[in-house]
N, C-alpha and C. Protein backbone atom coordinates (compact mmCIF):
# COMPACT_ATOMS: atom_id res chain seq x y z
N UNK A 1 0.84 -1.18 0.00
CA UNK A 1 0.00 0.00 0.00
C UNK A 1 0.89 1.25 0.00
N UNK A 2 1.20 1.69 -1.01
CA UNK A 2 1.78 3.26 -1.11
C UNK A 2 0.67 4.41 -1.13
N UNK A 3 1.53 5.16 -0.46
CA UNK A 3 0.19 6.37 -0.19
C UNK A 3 0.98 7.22 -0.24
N UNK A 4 0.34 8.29 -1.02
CA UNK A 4 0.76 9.69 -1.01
C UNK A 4 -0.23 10.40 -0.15
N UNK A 5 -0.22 11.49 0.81
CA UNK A 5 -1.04 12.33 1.68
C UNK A 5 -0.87 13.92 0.92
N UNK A 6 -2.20 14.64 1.15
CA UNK A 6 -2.28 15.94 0.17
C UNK A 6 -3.28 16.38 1.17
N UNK A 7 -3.18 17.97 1.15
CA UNK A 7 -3.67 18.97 2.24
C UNK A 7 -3.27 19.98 2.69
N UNK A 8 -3.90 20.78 2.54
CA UNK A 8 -2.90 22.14 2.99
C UNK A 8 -2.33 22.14 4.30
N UNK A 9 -1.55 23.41 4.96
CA UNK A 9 -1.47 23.60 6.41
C UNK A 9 -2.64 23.37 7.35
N UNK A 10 -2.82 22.89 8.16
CA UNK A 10 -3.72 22.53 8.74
C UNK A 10 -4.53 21.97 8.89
N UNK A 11 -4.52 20.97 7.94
CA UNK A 11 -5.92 20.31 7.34
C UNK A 11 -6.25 19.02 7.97
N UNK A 12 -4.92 18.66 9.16
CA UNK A 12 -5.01 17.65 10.12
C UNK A 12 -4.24 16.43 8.94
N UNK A 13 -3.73 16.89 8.52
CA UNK A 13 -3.02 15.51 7.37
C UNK A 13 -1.78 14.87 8.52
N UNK A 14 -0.60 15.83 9.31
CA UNK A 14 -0.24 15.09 10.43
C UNK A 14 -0.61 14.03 11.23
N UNK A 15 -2.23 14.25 11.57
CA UNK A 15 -3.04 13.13 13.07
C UNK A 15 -3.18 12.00 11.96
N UNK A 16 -3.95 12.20 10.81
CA UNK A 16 -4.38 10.66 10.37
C UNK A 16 -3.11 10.38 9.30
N UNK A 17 -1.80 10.58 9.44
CA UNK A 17 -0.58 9.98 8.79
C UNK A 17 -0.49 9.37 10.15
N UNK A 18 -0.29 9.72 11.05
CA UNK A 18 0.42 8.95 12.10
C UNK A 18 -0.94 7.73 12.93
N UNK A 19 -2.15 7.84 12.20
CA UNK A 19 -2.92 6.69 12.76
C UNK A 19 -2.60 5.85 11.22
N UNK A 20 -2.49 6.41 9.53
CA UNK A 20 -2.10 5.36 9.16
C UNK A 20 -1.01 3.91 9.40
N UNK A 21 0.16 5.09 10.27
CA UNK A 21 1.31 4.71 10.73
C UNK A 21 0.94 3.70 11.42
N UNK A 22 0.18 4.08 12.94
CA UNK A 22 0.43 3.15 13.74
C UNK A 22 -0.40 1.50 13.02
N UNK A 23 -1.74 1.97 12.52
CA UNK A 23 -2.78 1.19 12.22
C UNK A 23 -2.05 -0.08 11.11
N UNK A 24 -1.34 0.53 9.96
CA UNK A 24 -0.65 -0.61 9.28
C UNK A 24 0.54 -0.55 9.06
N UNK A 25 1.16 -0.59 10.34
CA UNK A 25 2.75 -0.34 10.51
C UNK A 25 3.81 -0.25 9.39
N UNK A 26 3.44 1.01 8.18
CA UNK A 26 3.90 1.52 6.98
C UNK A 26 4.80 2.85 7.31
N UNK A 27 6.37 2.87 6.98
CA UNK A 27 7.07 3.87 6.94
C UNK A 27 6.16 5.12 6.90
N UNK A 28 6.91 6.14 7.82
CA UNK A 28 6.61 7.49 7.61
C UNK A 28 7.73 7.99 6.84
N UNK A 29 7.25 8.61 5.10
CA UNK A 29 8.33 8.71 4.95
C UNK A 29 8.39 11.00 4.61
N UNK A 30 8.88 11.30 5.41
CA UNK A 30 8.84 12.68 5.17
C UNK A 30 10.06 13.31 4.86
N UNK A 31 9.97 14.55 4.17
CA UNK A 31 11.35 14.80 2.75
C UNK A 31 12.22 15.80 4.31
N UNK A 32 11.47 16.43 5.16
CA UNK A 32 12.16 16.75 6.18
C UNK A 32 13.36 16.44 6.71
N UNK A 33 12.22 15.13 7.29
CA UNK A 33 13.24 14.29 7.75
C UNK A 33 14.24 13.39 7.03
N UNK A 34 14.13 12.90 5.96
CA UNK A 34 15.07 12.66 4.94
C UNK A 34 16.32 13.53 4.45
N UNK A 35 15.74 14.99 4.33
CA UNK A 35 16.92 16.18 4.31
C UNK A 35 17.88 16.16 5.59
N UNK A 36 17.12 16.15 6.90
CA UNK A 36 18.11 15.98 8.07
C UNK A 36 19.11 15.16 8.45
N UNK A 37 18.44 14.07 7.82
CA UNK A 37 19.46 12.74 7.79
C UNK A 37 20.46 12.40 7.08
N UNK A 38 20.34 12.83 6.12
CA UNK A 38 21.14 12.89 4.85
C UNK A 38 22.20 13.99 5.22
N UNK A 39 21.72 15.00 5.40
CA UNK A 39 22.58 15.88 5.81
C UNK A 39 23.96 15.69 7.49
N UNK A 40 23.30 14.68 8.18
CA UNK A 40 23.61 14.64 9.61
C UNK A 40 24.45 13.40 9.15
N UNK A 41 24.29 12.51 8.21
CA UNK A 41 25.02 11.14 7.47
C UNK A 41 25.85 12.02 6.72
N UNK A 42 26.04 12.94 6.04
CA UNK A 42 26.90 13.78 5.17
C UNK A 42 27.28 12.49 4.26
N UNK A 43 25.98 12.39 3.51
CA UNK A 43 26.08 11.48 1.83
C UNK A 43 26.23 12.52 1.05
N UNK A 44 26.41 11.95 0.05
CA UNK A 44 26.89 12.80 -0.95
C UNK A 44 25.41 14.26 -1.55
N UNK A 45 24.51 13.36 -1.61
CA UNK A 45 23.44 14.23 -1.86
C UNK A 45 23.16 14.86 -0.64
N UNK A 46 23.38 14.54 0.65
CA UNK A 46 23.14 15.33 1.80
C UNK A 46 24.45 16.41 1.75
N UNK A 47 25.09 16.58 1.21
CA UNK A 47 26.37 17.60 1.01
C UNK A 47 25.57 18.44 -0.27
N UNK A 48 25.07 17.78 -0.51
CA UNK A 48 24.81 18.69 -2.07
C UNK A 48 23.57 19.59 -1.44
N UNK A 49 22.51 19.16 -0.71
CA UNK A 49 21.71 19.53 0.03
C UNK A 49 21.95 20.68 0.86
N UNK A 50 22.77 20.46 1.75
CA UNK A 50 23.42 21.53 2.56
C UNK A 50 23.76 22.90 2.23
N UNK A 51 24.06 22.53 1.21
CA UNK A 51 24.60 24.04 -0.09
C UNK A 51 23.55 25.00 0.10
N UNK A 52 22.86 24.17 -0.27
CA UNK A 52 21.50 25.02 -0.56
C UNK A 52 20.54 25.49 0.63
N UNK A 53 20.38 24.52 1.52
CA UNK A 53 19.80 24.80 3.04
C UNK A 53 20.66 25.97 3.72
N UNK A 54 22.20 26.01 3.70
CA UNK A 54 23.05 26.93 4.15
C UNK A 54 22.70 28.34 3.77
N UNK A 55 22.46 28.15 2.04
CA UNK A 55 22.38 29.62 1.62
C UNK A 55 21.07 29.75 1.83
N UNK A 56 20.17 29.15 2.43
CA UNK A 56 18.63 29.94 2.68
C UNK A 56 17.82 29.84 1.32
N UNK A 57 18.42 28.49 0.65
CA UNK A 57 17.56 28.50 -0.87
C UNK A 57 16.68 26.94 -0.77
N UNK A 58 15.90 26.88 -1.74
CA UNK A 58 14.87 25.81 -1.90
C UNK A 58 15.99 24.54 -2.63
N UNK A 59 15.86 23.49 -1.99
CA UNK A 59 16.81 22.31 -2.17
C UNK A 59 16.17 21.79 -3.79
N UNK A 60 17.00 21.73 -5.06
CA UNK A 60 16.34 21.54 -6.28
C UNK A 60 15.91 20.00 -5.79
N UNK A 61 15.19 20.15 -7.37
CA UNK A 61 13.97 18.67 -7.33
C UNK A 61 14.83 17.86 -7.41
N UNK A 62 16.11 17.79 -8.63
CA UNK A 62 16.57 16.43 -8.47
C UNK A 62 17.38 16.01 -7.31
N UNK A 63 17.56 16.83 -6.50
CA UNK A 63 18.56 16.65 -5.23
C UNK A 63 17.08 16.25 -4.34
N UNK A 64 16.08 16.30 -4.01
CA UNK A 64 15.30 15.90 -2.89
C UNK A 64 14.67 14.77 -4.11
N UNK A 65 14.67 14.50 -5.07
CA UNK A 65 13.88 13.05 -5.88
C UNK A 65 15.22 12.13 -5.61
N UNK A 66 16.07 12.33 -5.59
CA UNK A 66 16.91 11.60 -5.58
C UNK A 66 17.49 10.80 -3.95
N UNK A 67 16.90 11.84 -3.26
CA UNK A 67 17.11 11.47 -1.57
C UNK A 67 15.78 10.46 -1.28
N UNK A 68 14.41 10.98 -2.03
CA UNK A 68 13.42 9.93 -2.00
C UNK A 68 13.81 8.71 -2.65
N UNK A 69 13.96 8.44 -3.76
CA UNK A 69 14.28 7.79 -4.47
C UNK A 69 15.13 6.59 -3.23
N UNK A 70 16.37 6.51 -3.06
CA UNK A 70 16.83 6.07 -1.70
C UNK A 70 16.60 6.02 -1.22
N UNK A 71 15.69 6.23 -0.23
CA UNK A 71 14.76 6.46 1.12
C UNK A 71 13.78 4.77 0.39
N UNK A 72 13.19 5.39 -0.70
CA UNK A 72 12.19 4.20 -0.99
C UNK A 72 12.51 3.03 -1.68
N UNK A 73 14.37 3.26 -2.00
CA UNK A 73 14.83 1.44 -2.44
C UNK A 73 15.11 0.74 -0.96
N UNK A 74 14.82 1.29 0.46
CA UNK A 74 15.46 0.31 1.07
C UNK A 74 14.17 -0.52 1.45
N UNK A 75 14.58 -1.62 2.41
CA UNK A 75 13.37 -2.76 2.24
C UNK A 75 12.36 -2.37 3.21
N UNK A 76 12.53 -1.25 4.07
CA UNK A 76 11.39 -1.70 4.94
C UNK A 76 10.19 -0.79 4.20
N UNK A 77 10.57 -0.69 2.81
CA UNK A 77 9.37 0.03 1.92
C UNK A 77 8.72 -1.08 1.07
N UNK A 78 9.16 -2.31 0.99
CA UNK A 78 8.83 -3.31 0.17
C UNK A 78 7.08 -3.82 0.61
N UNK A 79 6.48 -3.45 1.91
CA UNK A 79 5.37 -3.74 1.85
C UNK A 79 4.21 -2.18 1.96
N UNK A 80 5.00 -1.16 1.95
CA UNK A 80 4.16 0.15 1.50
C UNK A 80 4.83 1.11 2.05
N UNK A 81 4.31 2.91 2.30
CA UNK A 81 4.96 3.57 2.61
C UNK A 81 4.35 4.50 2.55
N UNK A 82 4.07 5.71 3.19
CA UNK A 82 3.13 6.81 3.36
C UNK A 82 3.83 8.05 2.88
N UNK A 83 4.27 8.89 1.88
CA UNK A 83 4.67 9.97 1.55
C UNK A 83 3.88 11.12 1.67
N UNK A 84 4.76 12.03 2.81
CA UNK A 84 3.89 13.02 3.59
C UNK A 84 4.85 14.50 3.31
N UNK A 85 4.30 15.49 2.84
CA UNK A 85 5.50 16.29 2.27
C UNK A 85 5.71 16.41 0.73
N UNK A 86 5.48 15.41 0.04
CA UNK A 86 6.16 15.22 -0.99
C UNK A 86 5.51 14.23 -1.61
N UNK A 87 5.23 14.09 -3.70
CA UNK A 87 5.48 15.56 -3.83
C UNK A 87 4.94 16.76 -3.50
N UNK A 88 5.66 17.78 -3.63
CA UNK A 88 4.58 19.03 -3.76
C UNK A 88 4.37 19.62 -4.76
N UNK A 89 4.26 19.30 -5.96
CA UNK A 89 4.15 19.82 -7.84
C UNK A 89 3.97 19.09 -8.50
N UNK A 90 3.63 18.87 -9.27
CA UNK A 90 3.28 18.36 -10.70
C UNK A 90 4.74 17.72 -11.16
N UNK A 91 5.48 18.31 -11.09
CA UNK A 91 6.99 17.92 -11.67
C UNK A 91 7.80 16.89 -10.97
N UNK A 92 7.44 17.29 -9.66
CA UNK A 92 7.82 15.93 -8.61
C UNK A 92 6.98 14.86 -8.99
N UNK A 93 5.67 15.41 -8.98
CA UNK A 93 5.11 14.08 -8.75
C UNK A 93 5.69 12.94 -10.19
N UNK A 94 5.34 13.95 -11.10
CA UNK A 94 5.70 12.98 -12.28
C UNK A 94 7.24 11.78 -12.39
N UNK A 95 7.94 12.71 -11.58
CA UNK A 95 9.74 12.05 -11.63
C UNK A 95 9.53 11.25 -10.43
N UNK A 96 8.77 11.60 -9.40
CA UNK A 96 8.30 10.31 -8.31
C UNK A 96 7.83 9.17 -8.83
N UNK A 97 6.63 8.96 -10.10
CA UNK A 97 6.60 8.20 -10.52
C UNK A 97 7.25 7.42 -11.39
N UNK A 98 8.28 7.85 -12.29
CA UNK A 98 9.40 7.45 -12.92
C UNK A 98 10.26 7.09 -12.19
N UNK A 99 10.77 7.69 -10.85
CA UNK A 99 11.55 6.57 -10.16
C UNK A 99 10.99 5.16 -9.49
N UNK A 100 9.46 5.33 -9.49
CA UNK A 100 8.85 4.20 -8.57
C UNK A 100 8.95 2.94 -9.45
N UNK A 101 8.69 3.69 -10.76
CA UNK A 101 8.47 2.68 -12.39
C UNK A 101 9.76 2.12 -12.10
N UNK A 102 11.09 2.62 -11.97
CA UNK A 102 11.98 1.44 -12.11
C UNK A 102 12.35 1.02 -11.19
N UNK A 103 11.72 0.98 -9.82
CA UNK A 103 11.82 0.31 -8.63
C UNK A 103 10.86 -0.75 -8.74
N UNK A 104 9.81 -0.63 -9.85
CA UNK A 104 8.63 -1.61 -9.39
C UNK A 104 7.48 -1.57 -8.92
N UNK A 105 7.81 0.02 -8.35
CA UNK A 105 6.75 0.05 -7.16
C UNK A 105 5.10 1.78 -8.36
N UNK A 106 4.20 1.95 -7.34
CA UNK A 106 3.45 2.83 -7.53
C UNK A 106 2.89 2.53 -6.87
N UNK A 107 2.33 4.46 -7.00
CA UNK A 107 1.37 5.00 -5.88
C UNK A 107 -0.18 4.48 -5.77
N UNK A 108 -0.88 3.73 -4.62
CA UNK A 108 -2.11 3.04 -4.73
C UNK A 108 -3.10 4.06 -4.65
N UNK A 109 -2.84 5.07 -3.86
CA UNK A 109 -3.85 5.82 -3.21
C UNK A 109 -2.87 7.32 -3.16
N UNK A 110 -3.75 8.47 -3.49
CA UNK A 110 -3.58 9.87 -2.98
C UNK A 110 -4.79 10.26 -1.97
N UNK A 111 -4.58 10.47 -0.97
CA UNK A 111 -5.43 10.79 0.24
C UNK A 111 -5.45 12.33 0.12
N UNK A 112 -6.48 13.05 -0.46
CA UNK A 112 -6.23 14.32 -0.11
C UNK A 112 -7.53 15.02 1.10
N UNK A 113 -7.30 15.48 2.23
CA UNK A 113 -7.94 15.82 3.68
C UNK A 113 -8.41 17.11 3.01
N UNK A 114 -9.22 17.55 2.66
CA UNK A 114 -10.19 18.62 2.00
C UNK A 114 -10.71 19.39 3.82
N UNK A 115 -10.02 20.63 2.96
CA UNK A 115 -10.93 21.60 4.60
C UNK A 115 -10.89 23.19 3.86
N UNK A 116 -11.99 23.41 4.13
CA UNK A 116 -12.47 25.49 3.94
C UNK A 116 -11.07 25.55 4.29
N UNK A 117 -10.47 26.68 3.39
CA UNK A 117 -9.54 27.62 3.75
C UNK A 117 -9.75 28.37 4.69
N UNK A 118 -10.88 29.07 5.11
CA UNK A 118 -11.31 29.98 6.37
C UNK A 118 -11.40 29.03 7.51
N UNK A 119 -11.75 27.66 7.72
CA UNK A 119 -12.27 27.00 8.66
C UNK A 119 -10.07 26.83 8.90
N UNK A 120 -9.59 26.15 8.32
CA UNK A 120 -7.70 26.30 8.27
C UNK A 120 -8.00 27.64 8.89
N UNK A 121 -8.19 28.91 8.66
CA UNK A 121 -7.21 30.49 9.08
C UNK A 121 -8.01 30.30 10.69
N UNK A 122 -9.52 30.10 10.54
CA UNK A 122 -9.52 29.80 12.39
C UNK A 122 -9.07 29.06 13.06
N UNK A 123 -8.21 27.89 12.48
CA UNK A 123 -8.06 26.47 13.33
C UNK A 123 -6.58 26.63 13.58
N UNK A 124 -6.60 27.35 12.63
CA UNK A 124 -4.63 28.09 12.77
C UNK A 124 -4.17 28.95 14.04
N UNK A 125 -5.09 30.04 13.92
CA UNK A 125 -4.69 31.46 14.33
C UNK A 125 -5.02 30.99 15.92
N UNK A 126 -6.30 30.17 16.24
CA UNK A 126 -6.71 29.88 17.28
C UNK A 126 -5.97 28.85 18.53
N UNK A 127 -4.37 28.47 17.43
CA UNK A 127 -4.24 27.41 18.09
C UNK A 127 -3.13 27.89 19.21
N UNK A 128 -2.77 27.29 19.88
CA UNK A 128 -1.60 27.84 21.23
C UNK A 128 -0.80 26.03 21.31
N UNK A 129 0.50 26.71 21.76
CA UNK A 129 1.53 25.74 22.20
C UNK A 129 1.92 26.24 23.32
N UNK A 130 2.22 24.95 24.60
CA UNK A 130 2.56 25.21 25.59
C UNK A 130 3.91 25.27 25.63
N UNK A 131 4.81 26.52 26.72
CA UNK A 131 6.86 26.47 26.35
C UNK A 131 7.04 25.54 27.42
N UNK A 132 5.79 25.03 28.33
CA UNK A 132 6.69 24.17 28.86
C UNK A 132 6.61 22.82 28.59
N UNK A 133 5.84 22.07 27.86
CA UNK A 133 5.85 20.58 27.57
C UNK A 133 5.55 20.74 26.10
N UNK A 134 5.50 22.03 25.30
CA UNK A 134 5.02 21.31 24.00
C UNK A 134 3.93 21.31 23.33
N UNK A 135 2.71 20.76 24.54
CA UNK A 135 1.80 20.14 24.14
C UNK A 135 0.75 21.95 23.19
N UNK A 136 0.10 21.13 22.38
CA UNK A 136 -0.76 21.75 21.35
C UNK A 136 -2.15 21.85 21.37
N UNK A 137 -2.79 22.97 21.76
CA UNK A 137 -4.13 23.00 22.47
C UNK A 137 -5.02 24.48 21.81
N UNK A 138 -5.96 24.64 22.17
CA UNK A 138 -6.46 26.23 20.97
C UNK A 138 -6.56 27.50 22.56
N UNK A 139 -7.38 28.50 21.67
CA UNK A 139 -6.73 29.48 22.32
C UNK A 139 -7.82 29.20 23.71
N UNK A 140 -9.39 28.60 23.32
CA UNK A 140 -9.97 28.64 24.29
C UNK A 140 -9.73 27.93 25.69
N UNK A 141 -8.54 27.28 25.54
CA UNK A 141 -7.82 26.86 27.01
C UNK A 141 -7.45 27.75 27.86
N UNK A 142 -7.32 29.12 27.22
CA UNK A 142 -6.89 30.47 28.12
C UNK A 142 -5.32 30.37 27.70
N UNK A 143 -4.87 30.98 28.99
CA UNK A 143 -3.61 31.30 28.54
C UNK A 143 -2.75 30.46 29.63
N UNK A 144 -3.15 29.33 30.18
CA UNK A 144 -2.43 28.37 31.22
C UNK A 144 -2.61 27.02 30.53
N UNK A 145 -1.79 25.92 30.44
CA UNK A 145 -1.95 24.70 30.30
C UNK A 145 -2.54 24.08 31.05
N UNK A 146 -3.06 23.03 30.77
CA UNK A 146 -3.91 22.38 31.30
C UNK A 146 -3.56 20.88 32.03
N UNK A 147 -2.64 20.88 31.44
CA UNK A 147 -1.61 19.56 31.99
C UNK A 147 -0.35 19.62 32.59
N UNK A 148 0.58 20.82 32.10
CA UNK A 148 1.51 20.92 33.08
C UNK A 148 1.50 22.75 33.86
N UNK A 149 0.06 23.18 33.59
CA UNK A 149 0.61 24.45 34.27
C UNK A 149 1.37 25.71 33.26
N UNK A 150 1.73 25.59 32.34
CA UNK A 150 2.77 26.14 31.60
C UNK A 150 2.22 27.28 30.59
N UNK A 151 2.66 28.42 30.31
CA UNK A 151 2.07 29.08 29.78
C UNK A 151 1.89 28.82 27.97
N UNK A 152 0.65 29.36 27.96
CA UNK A 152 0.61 28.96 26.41
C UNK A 152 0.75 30.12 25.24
N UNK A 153 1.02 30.14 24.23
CA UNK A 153 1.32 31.24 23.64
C UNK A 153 1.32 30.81 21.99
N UNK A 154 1.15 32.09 20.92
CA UNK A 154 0.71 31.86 20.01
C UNK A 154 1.75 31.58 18.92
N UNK A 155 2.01 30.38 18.65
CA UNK A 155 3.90 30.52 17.46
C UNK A 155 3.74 31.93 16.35
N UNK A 156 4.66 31.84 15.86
CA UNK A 156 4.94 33.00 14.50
C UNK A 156 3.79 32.74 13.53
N UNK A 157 4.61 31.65 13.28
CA UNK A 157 3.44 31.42 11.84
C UNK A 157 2.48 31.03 12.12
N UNK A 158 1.52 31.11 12.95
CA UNK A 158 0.21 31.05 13.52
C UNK A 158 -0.84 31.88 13.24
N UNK A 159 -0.07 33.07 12.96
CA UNK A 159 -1.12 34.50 13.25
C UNK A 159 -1.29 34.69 11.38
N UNK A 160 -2.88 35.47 11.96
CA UNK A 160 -3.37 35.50 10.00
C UNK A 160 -2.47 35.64 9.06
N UNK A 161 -2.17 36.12 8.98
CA UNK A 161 -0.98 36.92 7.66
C UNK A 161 -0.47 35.58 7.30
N UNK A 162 0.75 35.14 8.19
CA UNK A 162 1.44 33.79 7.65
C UNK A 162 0.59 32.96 7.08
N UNK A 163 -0.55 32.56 8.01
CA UNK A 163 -1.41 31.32 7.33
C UNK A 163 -2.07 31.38 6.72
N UNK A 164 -2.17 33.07 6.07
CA UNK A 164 -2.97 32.68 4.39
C UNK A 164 -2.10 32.94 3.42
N UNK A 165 -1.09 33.24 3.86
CA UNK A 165 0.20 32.98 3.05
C UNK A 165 0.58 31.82 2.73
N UNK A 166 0.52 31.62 3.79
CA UNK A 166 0.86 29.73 3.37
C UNK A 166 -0.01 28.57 2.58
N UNK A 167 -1.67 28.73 2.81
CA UNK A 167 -2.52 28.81 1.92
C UNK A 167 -2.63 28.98 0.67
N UNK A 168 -2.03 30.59 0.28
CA UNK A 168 -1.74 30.50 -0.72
C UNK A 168 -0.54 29.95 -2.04
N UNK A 169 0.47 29.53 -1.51
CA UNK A 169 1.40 28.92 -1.64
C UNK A 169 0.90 27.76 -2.04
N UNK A 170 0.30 27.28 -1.02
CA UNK A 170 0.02 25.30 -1.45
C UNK A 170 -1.32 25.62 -2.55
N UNK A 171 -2.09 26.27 -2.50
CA UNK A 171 -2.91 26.40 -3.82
C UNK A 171 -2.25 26.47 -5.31
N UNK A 172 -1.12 27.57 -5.77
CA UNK A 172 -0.38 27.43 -6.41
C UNK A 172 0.32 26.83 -6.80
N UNK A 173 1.02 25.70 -5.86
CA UNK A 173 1.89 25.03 -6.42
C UNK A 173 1.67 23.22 -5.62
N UNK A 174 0.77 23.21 -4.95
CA UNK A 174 0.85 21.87 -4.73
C UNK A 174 -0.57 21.64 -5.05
N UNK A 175 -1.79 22.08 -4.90
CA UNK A 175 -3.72 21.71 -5.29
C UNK A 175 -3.32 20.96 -6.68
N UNK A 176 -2.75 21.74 -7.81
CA UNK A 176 -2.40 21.08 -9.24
C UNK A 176 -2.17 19.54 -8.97
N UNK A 177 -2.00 18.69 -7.76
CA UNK A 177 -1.54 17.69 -7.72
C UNK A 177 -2.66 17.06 -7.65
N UNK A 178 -3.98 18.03 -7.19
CA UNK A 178 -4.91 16.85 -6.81
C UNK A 178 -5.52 16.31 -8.63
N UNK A 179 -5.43 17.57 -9.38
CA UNK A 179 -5.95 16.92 -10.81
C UNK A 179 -4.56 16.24 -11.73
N UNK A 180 -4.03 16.30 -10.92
CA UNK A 180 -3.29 15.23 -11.52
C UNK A 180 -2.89 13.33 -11.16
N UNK A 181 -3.13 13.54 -9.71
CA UNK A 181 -3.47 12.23 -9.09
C UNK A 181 -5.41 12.18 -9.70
N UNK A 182 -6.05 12.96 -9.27
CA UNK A 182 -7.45 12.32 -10.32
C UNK A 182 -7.07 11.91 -11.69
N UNK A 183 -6.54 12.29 -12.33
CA UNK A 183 -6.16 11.82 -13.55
C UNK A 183 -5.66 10.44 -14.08
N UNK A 184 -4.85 9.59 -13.01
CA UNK A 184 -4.29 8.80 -12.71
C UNK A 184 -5.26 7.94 -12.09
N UNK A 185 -6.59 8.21 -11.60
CA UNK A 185 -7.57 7.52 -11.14
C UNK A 185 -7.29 6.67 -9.40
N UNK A 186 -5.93 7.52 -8.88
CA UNK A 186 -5.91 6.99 -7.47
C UNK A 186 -6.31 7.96 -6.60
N UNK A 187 -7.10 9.23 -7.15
CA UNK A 187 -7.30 10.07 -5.77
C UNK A 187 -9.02 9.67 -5.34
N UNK A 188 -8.63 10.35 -3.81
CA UNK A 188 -9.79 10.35 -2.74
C UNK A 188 -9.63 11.42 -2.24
N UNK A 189 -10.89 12.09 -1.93
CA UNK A 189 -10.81 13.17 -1.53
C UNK A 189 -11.53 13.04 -0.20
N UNK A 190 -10.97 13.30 1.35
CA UNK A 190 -11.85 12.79 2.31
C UNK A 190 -11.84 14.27 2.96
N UNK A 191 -13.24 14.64 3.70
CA UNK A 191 -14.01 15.89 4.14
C UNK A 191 -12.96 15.67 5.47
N UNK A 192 -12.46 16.71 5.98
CA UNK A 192 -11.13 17.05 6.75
C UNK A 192 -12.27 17.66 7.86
N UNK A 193 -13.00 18.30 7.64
CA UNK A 193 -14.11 19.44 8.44
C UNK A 193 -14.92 18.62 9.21
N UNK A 194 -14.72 17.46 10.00
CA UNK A 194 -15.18 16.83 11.07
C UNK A 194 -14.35 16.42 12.08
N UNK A 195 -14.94 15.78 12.88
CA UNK A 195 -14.39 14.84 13.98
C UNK A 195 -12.96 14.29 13.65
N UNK A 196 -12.33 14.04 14.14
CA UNK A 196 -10.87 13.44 13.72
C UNK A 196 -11.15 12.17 13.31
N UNK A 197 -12.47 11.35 14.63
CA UNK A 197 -12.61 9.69 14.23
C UNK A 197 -13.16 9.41 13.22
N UNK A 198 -14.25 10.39 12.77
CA UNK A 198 -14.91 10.20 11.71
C UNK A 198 -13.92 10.55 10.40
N UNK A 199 -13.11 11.33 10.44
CA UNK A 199 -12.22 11.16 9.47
C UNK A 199 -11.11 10.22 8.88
N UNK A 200 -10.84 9.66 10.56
CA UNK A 200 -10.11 8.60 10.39
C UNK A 200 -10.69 7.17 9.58
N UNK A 201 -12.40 7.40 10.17
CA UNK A 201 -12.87 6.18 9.41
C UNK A 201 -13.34 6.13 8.24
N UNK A 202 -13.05 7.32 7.48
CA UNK A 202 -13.42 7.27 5.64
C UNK A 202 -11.85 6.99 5.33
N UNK A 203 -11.00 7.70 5.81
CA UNK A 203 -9.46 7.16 5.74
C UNK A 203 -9.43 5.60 5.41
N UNK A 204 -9.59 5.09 6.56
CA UNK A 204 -9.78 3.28 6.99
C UNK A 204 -10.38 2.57 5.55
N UNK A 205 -11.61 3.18 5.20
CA UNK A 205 -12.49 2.43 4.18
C UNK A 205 -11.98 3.06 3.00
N UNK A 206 -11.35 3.61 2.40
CA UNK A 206 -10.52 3.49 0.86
C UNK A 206 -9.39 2.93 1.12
N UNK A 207 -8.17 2.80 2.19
CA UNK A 207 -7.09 2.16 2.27
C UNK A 207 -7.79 0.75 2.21
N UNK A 208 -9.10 0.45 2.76
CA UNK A 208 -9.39 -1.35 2.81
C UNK A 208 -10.04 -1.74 1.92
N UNK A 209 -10.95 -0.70 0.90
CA UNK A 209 -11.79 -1.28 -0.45
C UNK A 209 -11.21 -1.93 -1.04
């Protein structure tokens, strides 16, 4: 079962990657964390990577297709793998599938978590992180945690401006993916704008049809 995940900021694509995770114990595979590693292993493409992370520039496609690419010949991808992050374009996606073609492998499913852009800028702006444990809670908790006491406060990119910035960004250059996985006849589009469980369980029933 290969899965690609699609969704803007906020759209809760994080919670139900990590219940695909636990539910059919399938790699998380994220280009993040792949950049970090690569880079912290100082491989050759993680050197080539660095260049570019150093100077504050966008890591080119064939340097992050090529870190996937590796990431998805080793074996514990041989029974599926959840790609979260990536692609994000039309251009990736296409060279994602040309590397999968000569691995063998392709994408079963595109999961894309559909949510109002406005219902994202309230679920954003509203949300608070605690500095002393972390934990991630909205604003109507007040301004104290609720579990360790700790004050809560609003991150950077939280507040309007960033997050319809960011919005707009993934409309431009990553939405094009959803008519292009429809095209390909593996997308699903599941309503993001409920319950988490209830989302989880339209999730459940296209990964099991």
């Amino acid at each position: 079962m290969n899965i690609v995940l699609l969704g803007a900021p906020g759209a809760g694509k994080g919670t139900q990657a990590q219940n695909i995770i636990n539910e059919y114990q399938l790699p998380h595979i994220s280009t993040g964390d792949i950049l970090r590693a690569a880079v912290a292993n100082k491989t050759p493409l993680g050197l080539e990577a660095k260049k570019f992370m150093d100077a504050g520039d966008l890591v080119p496609d064939e340097v992050v297709i090529g870190l996937v690419k590796d990431r998805l010949a080793q074996p514990d991808t041989d029974k599926g793998f959840i790609l979260d992050g990536f692609p994000r374009t039309t251009a990736q996606a296409v060279a994602l599938d040309e590397e999968l073609s000569d691995l063998g492998k392709a994408i079963d499913a595109a999961l894309a978590i559909d949510v109002d852009p406005e219902v994202i800028v309230n679920r954003l702006t509203s949300r608070r992180t605690c500095k002393e444990c972390g934990r991630i809670t909205s604003a109507s908790e007040g301004d104290t945690c609720s579990v360790c006491g700790g004050e809560l406060y609003q991150r950077d990119d939280d507040n309007e401006k960033t997050v319809r910035n960011r919005l707009d960004v993934y409309a431009k250059s990553t939405a094009p993916l959803i008519d292009y996985y429809g095209g390909k006849g593996v997308l699903n589009t599941i309503d993001g704008d409920r319950p988490v469980d209830t989302v989880w369980a339209d999730v459940k029933s296209v990964l099991e049809a």
